[in-house]
N, C-alpha and C. Protein backbone atom coordinates (compact mmCIF):
# COMPACT_ATOMS: atom_id res chain seq x y z
N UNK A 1 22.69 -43.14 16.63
CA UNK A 1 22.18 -42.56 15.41
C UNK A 1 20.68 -42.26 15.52
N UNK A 2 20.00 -43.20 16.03
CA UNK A 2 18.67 -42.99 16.23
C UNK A 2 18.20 -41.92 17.05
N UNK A 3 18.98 -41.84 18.36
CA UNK A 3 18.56 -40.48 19.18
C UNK A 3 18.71 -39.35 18.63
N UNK A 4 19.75 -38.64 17.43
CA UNK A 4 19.65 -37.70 16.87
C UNK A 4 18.51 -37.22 15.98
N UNK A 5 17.66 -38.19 15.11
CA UNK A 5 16.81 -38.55 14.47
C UNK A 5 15.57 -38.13 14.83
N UNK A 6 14.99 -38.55 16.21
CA UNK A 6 14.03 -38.66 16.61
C UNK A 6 13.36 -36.70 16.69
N UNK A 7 14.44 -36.19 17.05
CA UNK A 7 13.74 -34.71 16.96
C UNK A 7 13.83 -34.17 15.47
N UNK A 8 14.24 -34.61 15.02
CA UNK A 8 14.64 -33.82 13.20
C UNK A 8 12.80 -34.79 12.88
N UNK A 9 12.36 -36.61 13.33
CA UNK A 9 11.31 -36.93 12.45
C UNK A 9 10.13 -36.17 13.10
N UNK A 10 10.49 -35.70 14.87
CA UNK A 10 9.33 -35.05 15.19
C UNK A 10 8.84 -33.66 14.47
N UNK A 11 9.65 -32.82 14.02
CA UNK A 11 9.47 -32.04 13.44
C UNK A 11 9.08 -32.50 11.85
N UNK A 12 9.11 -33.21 10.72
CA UNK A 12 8.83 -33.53 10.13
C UNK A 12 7.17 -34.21 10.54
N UNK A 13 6.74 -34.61 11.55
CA UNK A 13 5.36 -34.98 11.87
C UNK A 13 4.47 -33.81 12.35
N UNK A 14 5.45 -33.08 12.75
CA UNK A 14 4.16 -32.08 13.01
C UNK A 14 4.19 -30.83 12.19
N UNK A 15 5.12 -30.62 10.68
CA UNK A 15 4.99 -30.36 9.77
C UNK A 15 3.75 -31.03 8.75
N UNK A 16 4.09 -32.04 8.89
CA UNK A 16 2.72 -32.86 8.42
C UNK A 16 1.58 -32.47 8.66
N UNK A 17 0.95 -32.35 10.11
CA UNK A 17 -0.20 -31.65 10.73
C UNK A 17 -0.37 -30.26 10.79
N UNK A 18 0.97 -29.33 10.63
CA UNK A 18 0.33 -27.74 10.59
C UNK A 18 0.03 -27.53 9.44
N UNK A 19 0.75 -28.01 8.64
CA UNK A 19 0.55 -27.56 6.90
C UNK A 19 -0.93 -27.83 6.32
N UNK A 20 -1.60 -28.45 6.42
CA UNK A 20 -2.72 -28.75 6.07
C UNK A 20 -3.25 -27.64 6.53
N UNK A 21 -3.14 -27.41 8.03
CA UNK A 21 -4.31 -26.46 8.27
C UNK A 21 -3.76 -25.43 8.01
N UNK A 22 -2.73 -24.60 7.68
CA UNK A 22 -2.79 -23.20 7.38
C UNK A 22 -3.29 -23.28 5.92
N UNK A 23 -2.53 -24.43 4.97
CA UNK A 23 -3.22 -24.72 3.75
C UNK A 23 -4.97 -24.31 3.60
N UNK A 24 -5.39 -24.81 5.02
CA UNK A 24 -6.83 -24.61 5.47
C UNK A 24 -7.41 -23.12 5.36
N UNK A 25 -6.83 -22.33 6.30
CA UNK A 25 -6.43 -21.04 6.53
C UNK A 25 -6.76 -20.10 5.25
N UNK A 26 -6.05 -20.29 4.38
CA UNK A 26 -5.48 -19.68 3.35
C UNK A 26 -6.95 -20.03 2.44
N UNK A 27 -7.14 -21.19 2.46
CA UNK A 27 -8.79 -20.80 1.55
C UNK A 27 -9.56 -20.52 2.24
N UNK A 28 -9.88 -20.89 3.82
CA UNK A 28 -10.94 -19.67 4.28
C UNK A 28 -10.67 -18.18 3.94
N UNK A 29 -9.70 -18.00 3.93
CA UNK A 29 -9.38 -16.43 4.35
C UNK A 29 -9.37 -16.07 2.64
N UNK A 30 -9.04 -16.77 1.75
CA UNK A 30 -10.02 -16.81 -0.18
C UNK A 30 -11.07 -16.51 0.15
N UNK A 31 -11.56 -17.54 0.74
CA UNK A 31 -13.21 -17.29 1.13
C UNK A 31 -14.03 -16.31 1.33
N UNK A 32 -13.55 -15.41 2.63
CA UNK A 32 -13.90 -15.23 3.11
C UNK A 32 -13.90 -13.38 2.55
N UNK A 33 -12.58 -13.84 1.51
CA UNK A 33 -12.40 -11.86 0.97
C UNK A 33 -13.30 -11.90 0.04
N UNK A 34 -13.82 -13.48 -0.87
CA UNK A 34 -14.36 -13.08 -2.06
C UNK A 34 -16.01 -12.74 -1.31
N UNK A 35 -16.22 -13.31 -0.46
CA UNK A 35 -17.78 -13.65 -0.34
C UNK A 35 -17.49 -12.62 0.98
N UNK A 36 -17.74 -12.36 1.59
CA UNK A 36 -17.78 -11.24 2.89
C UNK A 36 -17.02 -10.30 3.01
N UNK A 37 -15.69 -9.56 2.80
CA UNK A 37 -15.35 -8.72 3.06
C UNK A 37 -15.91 -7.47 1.94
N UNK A 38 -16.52 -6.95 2.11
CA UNK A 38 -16.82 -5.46 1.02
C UNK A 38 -15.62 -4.31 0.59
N UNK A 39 -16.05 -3.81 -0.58
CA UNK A 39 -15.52 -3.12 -1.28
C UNK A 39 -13.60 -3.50 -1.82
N UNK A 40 -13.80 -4.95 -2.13
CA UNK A 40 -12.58 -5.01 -3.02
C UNK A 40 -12.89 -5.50 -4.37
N UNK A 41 -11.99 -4.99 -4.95
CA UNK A 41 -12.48 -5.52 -6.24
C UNK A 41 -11.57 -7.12 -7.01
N UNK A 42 -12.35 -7.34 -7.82
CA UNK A 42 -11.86 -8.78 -8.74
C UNK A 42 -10.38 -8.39 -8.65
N UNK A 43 -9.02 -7.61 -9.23
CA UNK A 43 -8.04 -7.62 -9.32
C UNK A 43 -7.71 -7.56 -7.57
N UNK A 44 -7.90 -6.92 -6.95
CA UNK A 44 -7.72 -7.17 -5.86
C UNK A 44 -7.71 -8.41 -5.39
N UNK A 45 -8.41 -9.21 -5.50
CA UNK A 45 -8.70 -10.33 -4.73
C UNK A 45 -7.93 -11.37 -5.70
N UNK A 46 -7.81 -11.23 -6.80
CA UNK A 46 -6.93 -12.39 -7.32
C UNK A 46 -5.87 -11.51 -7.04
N UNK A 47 -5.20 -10.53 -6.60
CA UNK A 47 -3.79 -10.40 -6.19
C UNK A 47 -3.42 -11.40 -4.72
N UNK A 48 -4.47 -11.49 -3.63
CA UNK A 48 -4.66 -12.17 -2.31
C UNK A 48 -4.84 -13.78 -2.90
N UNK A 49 -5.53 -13.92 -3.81
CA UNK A 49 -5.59 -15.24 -4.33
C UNK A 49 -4.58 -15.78 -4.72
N UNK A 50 -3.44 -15.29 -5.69
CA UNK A 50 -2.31 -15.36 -5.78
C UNK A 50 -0.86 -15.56 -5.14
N UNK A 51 -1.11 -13.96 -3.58
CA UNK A 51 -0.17 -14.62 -2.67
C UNK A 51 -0.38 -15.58 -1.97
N UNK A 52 -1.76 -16.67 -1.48
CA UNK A 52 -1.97 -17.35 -1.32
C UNK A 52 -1.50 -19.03 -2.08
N UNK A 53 -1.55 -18.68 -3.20
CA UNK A 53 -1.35 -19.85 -4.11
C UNK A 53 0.31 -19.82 -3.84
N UNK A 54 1.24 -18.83 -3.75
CA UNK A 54 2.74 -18.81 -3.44
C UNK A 54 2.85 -19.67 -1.94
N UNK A 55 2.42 -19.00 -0.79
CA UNK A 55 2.41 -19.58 0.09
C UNK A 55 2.10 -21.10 -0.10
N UNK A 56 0.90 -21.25 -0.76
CA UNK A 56 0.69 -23.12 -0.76
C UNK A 56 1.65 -23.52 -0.95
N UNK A 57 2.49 -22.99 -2.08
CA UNK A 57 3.36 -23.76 -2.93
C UNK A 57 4.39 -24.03 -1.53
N UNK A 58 4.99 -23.17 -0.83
CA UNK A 58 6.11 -23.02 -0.18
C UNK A 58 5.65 -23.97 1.11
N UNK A 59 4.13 -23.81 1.73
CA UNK A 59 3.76 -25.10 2.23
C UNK A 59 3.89 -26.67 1.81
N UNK A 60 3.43 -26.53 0.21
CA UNK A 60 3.86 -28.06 0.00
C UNK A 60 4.85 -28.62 0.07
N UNK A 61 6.18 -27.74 -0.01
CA UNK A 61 7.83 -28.34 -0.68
C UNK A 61 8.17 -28.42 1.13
N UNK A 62 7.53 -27.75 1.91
CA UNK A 62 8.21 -27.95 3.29
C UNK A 62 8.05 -29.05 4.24
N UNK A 63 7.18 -29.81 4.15
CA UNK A 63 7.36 -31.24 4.55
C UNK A 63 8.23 -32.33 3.96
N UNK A 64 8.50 -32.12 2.39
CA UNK A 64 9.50 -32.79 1.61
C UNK A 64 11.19 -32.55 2.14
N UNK A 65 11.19 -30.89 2.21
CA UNK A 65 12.43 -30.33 2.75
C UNK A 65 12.57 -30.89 4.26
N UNK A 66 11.87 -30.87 4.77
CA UNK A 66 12.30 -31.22 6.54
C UNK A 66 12.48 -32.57 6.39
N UNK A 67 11.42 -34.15 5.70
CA UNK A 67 11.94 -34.86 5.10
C UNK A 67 13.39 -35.67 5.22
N UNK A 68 13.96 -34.69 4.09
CA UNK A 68 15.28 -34.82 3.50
C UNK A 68 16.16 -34.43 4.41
N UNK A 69 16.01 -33.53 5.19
CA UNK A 69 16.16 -32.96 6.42
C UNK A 69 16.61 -33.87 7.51
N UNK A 70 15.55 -34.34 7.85
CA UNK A 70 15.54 -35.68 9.09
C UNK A 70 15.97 -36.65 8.52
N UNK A 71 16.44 -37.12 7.30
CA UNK A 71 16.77 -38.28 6.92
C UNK A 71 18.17 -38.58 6.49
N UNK A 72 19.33 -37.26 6.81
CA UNK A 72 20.05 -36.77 6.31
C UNK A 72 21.25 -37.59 7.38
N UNK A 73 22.12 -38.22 7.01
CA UNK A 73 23.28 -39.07 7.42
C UNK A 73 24.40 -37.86 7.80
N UNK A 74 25.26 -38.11 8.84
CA UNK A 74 26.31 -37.34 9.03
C UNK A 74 27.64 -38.51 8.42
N UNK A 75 28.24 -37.47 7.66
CA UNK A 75 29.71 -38.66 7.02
C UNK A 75 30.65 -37.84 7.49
N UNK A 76 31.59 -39.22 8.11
CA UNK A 76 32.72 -38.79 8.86
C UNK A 76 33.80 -38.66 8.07
């Protein structure tokens, strides 16, 4: 039981570690449209602000999902 496990929790650990940083990603790259890139405007940039905030969301629930995932029993 355990040897099946071990690759479903590795992936759950290094879900752990990418998510943060694209989480990371995603407000530099906020950052980086509001304060340095030229000629967009306010609706513009809260449209990028927005698909950003979707993505977080779908970042946060995916360490929970893999999770449930790796923790998941086979019944015979």
């Amino acid at each position: 039981m355990v040897g099946g496990c071990v690759g479903k929790l590795r992936a759950y650990g290094a879900s752990l570690i990418i998510t943060p940083i694209f989480m990371g990603g995603i407000t530099l790259l906020n950052y980086y449209l509001y304060n340095v890139a030229g000629g967009l405007t306010l609706p513009e940039i809260a449209t990028y602000v927005n698909m950003g905030s979707i993505i977080g969301l779908v970042l946060t629930v995916l360490p929970m999902g893999l999770l449930r995932w790796a923790l998941e029993t086979e019944e015979n």
